[in-house]
PDB file of N, CA and C in Angstrom:
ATOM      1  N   UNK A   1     124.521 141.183  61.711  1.00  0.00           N
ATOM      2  CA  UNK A   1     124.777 142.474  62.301  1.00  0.00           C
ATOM      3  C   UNK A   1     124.485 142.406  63.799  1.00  0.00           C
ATOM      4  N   UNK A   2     125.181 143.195  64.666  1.00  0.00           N
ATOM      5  CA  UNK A   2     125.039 142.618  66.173  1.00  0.00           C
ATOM      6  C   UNK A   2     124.322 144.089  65.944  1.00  0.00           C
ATOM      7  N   UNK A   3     123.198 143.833  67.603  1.00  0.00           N
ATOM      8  CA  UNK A   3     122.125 144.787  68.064  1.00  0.00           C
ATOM      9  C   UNK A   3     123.411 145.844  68.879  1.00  0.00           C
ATOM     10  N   UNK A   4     122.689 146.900  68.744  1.00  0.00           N
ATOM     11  CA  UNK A   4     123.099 147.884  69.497  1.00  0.00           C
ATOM     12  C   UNK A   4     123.542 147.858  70.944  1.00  0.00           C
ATOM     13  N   UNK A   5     124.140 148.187  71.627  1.00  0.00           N
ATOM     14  CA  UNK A   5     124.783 148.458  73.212  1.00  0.00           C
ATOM     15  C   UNK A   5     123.234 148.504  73.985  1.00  0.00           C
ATOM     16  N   UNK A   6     122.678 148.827  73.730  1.00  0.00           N
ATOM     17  CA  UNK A   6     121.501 149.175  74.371  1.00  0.00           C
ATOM     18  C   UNK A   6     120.141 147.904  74.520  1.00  0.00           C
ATOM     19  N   UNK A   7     120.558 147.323  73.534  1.00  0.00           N
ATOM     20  CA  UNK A   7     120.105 145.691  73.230  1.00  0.00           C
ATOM     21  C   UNK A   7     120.465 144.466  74.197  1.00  0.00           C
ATOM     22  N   UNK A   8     121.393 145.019  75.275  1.00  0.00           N
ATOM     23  CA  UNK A   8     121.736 143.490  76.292  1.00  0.00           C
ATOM     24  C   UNK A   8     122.373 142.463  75.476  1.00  0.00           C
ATOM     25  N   UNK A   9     123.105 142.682  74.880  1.00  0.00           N
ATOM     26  CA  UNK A   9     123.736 141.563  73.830  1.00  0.00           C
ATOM     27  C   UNK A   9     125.048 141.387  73.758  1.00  0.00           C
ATOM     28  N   UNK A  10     125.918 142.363  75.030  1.00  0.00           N
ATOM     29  CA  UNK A  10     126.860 142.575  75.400  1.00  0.00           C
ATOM     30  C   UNK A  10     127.443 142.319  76.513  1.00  0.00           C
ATOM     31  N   UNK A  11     128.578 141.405  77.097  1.00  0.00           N
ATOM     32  CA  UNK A  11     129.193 141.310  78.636  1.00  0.00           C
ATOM     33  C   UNK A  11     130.422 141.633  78.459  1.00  0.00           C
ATOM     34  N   UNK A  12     130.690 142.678  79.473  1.00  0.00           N
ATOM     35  CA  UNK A  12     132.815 142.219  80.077  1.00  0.00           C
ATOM     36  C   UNK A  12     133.023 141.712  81.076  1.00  0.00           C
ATOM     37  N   UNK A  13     133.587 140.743  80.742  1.00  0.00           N
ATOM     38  CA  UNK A  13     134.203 139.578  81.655  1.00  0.00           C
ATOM     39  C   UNK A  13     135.618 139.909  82.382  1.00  0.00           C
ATOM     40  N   UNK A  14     136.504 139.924  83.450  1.00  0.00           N
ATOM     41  CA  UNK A  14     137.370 139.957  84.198  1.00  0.00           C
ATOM     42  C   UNK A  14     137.872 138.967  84.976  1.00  0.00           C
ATOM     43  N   UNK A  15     138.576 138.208  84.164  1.00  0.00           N
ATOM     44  CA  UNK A  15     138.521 136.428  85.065  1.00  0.00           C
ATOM     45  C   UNK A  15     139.475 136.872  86.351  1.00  0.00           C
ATOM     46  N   UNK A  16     140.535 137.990  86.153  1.00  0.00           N
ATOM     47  CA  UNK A  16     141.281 137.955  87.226  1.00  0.00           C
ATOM     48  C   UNK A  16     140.698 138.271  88.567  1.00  0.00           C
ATOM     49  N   UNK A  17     139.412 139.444  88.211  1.00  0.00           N
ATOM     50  CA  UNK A  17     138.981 140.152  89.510  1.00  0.00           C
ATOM     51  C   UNK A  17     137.353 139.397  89.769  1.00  0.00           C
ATOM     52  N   UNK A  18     137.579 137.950  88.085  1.00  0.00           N
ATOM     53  CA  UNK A  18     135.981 137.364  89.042  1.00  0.00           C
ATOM     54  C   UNK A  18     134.879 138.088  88.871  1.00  0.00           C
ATOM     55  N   UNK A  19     134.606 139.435  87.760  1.00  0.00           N
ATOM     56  CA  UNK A  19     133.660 139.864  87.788  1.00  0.00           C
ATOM     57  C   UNK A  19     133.539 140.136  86.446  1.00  0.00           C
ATOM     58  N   UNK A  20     131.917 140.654  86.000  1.00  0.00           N
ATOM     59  CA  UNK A  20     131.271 141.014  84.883  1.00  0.00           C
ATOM     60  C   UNK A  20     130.845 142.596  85.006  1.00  0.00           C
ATOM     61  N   UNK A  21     130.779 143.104  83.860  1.00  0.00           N
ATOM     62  CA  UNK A  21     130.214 144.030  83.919  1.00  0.00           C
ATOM     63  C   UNK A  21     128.766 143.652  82.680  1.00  0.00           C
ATOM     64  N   UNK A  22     127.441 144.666  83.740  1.00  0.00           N
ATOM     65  CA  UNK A  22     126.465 143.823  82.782  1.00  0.00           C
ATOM     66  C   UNK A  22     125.634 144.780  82.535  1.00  0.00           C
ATOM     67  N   UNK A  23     125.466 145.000  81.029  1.00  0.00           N
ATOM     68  CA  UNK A  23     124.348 145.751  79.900  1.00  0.00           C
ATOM     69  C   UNK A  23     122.940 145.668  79.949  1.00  0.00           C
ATOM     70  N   UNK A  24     121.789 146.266  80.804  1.00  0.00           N
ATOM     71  CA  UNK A  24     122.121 147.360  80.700  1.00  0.00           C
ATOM     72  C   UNK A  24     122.115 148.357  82.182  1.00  0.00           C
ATOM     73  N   UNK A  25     122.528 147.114  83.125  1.00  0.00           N
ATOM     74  CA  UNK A  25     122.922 148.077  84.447  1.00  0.00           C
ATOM     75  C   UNK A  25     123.729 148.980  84.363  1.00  0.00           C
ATOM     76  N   UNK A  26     124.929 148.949  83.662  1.00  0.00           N
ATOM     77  CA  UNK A  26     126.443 149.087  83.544  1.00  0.00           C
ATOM     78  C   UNK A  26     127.176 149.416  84.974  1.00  0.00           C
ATOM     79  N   UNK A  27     126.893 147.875  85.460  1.00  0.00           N
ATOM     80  CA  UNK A  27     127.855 147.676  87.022  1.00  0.00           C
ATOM     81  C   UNK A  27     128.202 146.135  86.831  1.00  0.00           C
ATOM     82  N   UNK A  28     129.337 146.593  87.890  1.00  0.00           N
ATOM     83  CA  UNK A  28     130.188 145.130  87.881  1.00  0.00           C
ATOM     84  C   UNK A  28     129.437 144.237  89.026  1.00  0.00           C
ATOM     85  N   UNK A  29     129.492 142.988  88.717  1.00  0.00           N
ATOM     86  CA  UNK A  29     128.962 142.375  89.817  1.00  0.00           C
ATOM     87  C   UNK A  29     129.812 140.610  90.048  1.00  0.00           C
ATOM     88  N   UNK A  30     129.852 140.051  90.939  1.00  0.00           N
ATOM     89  CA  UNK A  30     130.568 138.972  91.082  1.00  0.00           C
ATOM     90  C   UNK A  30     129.853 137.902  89.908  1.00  0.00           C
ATOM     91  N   UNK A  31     131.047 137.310  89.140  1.00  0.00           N
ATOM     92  CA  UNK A  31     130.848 135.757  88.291  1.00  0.00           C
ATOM     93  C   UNK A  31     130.391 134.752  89.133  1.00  0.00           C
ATOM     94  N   UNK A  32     129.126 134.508  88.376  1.00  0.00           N
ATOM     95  CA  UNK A  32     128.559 133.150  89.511  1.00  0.00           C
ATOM     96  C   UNK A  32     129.582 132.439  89.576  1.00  0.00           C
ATOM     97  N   UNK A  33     129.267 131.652  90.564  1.00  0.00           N
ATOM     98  CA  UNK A  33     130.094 130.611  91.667  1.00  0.00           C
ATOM     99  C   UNK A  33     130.584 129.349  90.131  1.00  0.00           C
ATOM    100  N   UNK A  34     129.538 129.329  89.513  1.00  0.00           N
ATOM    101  CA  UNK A  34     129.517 128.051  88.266  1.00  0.00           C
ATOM    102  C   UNK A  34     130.396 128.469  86.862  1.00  0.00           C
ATOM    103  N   UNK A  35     131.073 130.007  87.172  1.00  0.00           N
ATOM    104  CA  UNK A  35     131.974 130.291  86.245  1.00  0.00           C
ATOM    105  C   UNK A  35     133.010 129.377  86.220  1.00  0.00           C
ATOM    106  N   UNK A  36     133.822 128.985  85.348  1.00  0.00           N
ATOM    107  CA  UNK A  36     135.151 128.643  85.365  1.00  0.00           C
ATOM    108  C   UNK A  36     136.109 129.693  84.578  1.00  0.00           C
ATOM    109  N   UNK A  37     136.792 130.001  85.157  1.00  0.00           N
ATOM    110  CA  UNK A  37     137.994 131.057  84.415  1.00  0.00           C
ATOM    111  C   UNK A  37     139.016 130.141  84.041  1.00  0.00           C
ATOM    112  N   UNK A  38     139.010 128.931  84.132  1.00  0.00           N
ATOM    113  CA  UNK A  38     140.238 127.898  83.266  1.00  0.00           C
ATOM    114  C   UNK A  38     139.499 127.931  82.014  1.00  0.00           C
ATOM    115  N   UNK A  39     138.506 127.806  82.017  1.00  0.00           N
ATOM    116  CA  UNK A  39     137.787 127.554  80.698  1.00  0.00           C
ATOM    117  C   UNK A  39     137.618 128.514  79.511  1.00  0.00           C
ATOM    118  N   UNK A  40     137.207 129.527  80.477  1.00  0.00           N
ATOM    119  CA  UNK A  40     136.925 131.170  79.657  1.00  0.00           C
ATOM    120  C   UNK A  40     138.195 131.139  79.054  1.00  0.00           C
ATOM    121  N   UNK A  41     138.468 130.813  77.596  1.00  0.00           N
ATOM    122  CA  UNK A  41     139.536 130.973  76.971  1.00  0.00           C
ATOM    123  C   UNK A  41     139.902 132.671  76.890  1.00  0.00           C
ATOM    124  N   UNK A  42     139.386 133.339  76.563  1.00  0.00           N
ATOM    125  CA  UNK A  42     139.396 134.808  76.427  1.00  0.00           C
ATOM    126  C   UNK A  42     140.388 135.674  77.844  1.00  0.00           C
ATOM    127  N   UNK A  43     141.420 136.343  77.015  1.00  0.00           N
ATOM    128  CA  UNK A  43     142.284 137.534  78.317  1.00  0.00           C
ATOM    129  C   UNK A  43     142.401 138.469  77.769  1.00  0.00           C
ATOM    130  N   UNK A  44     142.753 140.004  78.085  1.00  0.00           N
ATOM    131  CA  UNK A  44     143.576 140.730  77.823  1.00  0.00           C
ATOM    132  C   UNK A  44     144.462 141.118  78.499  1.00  0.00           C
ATOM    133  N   UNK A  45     145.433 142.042  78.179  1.00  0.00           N
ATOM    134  CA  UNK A  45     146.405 142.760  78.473  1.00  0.00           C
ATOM    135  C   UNK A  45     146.301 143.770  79.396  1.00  0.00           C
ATOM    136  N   UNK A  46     145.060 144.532  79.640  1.00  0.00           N
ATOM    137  CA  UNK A  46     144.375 145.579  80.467  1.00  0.00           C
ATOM    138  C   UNK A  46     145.092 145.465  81.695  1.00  0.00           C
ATOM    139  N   UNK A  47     145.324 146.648  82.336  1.00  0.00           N
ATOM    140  CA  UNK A  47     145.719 146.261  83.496  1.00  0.00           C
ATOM    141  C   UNK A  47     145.396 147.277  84.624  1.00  0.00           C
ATOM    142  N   UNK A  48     144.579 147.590  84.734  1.00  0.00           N
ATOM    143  CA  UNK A  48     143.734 148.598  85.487  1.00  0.00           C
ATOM    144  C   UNK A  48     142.577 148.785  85.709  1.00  0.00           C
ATOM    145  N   UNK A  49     141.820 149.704  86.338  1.00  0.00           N
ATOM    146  CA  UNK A  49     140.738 149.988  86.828  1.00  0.00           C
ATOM    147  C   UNK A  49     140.176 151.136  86.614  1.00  0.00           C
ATOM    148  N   UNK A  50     139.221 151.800  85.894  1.00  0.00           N
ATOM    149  CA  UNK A  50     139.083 152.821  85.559  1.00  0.00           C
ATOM    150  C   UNK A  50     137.931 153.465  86.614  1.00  0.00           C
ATOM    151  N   UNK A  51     137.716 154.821  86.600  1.00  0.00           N
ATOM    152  CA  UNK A  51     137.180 155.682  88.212  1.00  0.00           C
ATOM    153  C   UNK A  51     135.857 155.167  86.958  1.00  0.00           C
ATOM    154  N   UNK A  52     134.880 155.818  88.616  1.00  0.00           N
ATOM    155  CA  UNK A  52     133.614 156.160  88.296  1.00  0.00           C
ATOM    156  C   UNK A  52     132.890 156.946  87.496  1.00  0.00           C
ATOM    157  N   UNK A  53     132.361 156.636  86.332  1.00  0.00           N
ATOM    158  CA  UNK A  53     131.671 157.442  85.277  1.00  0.00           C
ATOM    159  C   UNK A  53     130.667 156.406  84.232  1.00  0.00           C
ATOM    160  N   UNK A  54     130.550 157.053  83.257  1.00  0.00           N
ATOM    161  CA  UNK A  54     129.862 156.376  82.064  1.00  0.00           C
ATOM    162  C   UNK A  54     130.758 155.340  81.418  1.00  0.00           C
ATOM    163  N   UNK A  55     131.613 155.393  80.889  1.00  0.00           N
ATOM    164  CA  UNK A  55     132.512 154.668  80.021  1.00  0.00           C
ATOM    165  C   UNK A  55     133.736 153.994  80.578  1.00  0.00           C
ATOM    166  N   UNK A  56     134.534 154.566  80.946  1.00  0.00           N
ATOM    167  CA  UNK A  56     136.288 154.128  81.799  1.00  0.00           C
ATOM    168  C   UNK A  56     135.842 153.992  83.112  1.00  0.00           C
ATOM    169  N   UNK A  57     134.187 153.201  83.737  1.00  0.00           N
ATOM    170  CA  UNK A  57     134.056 152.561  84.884  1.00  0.00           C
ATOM    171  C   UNK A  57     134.385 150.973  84.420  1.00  0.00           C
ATOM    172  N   UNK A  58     133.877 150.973  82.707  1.00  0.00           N
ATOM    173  CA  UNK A  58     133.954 149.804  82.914  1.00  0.00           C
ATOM    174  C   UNK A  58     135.499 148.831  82.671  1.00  0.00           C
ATOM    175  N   UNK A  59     136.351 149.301  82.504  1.00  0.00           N
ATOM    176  CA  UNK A  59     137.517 149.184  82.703  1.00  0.00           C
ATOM    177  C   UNK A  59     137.892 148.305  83.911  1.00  0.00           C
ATOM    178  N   UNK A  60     138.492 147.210  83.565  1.00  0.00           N
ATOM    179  CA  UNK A  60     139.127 146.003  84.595  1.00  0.00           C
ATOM    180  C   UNK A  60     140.161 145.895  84.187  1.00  0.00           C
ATOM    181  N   UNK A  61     141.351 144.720  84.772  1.00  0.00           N
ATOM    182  CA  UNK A  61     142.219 144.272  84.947  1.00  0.00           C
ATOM    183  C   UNK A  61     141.700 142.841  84.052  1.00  0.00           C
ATOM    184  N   UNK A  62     142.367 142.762  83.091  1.00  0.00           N
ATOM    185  CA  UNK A  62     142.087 141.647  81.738  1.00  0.00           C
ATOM    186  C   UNK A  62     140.871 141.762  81.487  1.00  0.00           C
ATOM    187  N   UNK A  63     140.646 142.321  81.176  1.00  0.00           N
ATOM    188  CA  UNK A  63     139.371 142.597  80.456  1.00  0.00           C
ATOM    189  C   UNK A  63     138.916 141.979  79.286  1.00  0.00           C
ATOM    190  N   UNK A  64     137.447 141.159  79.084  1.00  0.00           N
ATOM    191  CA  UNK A  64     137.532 141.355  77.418  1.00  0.00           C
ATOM    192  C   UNK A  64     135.721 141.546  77.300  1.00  0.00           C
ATOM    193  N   UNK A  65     135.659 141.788  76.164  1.00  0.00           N
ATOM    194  CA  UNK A  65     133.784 142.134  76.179  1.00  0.00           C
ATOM    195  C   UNK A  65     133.396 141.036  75.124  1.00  0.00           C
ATOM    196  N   UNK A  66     132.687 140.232  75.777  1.00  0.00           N
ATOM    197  CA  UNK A  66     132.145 139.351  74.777  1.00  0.00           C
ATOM    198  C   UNK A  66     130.690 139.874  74.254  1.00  0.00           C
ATOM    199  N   UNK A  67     130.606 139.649  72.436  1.00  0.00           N
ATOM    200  CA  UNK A  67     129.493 139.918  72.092  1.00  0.00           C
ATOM    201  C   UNK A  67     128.289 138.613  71.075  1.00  0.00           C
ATOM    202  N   UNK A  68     127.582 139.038  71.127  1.00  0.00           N
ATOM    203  CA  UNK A  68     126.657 138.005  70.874  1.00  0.00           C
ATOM    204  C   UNK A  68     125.839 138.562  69.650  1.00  0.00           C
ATOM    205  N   UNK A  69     126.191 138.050  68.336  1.00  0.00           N
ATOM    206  CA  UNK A  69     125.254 138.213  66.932  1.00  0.00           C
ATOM    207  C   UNK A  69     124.350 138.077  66.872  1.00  0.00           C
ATOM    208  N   UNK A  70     123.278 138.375  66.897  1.00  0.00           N
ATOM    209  CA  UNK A  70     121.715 138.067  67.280  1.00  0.00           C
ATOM    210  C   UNK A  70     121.164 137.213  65.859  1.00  0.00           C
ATOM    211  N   UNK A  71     121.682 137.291  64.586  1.00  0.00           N
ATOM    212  CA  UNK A  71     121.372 136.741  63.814  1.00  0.00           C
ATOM    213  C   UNK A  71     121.852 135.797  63.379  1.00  0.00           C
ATOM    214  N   UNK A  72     123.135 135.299  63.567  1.00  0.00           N
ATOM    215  CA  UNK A  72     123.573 134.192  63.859  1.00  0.00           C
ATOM    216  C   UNK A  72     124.162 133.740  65.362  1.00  0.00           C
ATOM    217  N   UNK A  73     124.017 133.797  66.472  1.00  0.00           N
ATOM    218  CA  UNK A  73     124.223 133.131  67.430  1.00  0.00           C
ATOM    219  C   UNK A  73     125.783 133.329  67.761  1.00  0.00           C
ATOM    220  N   UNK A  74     126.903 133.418  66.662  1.00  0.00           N
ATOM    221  CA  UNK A  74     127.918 133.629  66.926  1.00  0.00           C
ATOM    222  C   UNK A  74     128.432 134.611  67.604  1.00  0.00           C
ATOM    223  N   UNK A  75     129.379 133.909  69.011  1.00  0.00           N
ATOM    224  CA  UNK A  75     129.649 134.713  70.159  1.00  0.00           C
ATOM    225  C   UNK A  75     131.027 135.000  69.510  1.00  0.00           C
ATOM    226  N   UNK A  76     131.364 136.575  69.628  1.00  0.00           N
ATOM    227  CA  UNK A  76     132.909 137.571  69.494  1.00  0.00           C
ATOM    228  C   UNK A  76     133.508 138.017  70.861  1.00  0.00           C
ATOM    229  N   UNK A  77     134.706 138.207  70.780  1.00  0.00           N
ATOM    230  CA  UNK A  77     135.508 138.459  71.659  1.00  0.00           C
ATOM    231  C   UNK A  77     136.296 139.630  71.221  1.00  0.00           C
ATOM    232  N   UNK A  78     136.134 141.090  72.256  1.00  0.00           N
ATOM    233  CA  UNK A  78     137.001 141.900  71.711  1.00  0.00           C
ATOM    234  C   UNK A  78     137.608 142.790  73.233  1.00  0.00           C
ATOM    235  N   UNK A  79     138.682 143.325  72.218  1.00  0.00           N
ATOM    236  CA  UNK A  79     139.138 143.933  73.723  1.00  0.00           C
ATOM    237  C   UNK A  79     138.379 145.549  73.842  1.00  0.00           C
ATOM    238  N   UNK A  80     138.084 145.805  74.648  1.00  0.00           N
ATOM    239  CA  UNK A  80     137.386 147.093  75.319  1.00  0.00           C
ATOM    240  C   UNK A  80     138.423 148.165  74.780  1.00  0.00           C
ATOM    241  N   UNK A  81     139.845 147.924  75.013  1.00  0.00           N
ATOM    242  CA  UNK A  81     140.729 148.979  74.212  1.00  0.00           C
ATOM    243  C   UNK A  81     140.397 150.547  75.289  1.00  0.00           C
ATOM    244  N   UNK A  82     140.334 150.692  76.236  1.00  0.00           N
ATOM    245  CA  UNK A  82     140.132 151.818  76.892  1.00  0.00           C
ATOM    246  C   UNK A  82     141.987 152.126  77.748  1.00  0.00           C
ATOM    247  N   UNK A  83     142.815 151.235  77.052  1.00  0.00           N
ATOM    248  CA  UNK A  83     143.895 151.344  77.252  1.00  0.00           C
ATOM    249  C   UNK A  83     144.965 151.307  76.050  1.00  0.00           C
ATOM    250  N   UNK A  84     146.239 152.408  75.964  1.00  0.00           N
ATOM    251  CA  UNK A  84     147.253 151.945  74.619  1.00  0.00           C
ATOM    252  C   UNK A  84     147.663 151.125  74.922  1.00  0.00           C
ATOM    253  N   UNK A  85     148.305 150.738  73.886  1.00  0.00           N
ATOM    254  CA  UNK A  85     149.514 149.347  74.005  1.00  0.00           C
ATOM    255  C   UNK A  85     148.839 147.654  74.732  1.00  0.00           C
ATOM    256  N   UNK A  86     147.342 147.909  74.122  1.00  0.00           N
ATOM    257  CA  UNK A  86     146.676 146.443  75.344  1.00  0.00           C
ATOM    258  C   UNK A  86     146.985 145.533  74.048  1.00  0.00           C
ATOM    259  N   UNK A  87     146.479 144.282  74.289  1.00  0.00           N
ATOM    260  CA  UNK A  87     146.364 143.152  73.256  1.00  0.00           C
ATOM    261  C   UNK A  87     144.887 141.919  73.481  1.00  0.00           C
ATOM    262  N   UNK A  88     144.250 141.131  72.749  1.00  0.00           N
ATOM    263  CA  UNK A  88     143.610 140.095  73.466  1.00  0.00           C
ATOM    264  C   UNK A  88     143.955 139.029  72.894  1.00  0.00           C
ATOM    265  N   UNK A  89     143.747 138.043  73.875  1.00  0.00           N
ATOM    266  CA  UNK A  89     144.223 136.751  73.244  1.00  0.00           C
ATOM    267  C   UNK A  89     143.261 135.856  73.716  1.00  0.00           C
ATOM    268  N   UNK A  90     143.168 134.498  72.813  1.00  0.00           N
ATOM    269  CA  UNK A  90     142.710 133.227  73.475  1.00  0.00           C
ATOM    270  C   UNK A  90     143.701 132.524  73.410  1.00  0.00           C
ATOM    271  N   UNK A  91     143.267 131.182  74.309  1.00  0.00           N
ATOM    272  CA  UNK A  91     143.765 130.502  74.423  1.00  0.00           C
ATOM    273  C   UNK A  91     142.794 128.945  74.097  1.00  0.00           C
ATOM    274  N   UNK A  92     143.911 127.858  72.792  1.00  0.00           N
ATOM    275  CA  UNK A  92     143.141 127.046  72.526  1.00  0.00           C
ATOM    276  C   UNK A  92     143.866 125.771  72.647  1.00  0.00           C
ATOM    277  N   UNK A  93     142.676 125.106  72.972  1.00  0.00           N
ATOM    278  CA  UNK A  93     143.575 123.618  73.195  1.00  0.00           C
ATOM    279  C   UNK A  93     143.822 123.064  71.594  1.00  0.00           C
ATOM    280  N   UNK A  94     144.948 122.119  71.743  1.00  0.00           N
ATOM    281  CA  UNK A  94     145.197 121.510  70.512  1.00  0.00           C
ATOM    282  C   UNK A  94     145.338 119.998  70.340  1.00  0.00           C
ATOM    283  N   UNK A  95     145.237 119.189  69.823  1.00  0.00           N
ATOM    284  CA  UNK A  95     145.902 117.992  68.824  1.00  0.00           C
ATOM    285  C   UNK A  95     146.953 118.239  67.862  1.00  0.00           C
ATOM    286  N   UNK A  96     148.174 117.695  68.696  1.00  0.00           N
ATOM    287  CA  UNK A  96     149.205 117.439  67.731  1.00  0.00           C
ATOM    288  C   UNK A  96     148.910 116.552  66.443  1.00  0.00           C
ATOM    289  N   UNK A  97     149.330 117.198  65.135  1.00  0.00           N
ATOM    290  CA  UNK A  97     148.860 116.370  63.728  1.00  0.00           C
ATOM    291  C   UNK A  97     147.621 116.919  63.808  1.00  0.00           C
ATOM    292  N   UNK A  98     146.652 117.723  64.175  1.00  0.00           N
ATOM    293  CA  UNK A  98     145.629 117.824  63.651  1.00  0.00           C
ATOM    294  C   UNK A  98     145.134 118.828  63.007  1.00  0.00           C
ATOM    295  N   UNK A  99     145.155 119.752  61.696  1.00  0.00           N
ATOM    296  CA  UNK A  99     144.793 120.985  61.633  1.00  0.00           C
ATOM    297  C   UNK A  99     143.670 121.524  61.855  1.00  0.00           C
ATOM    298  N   UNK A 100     143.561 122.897  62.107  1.00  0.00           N
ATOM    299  CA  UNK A 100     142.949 123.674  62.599  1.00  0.00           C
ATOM    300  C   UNK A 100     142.609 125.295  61.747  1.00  0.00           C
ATOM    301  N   UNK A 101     141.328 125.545  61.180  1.00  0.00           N
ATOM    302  CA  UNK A 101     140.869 126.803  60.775  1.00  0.00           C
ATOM    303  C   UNK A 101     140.160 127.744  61.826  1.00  0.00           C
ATOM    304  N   UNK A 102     140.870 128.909  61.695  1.00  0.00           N
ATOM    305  CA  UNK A 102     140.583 129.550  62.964  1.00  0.00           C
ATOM    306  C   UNK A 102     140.575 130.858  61.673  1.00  0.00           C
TER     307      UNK A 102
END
């Protein structure tokens, strides 16, 4: 079961604009220098910026919120959804001939 919003167990990431938004400041601030956004498999569809408030500040341009299971370690990827019609995707490398459970 993942901890509550209020638990720090939560980031949104924005590879396009290079920034995070971080729990429980709830402000965006620049991706260290040691990020790689080739790597960060994780995008969405988002394509905007939402005004200043509680909730639709945190709104970026590809957005996705990664979360962290506290009881098993397993990191999720979801889209924030503060927009219709968004989508998220990864992106994974492959081996031809090799299968894959996802």
């Amino acid at each position: 079961m993942l901890k509550p919003f209020n638990c720090f167990d939560w980031w949104a990431i924005s590879r396009h604009e290079g920034m995070t938004y971080l729990n429980p400041t709830l402000n965006w601030t620049k991706l260290p220098a040691s990020f790689d956004a080739v790597k960060f498999a994780w995008d969405s569809t988002e394509s905007g910026s939402g005004a200043d408030g509680q909730w639709n500040a945190q709104l970026r341009t590809n957005e996705v919120e990664i979360q962290r299971d506290v009881q098993t370690g397993n990191i999720y990827a979801e889209l924030a959804a503060f927009q219709s019609g968004t989508a998220i995707k990864q992106t994974i490398a492959t081996t031809p001939g090799v299968m894959y459970r996802i």
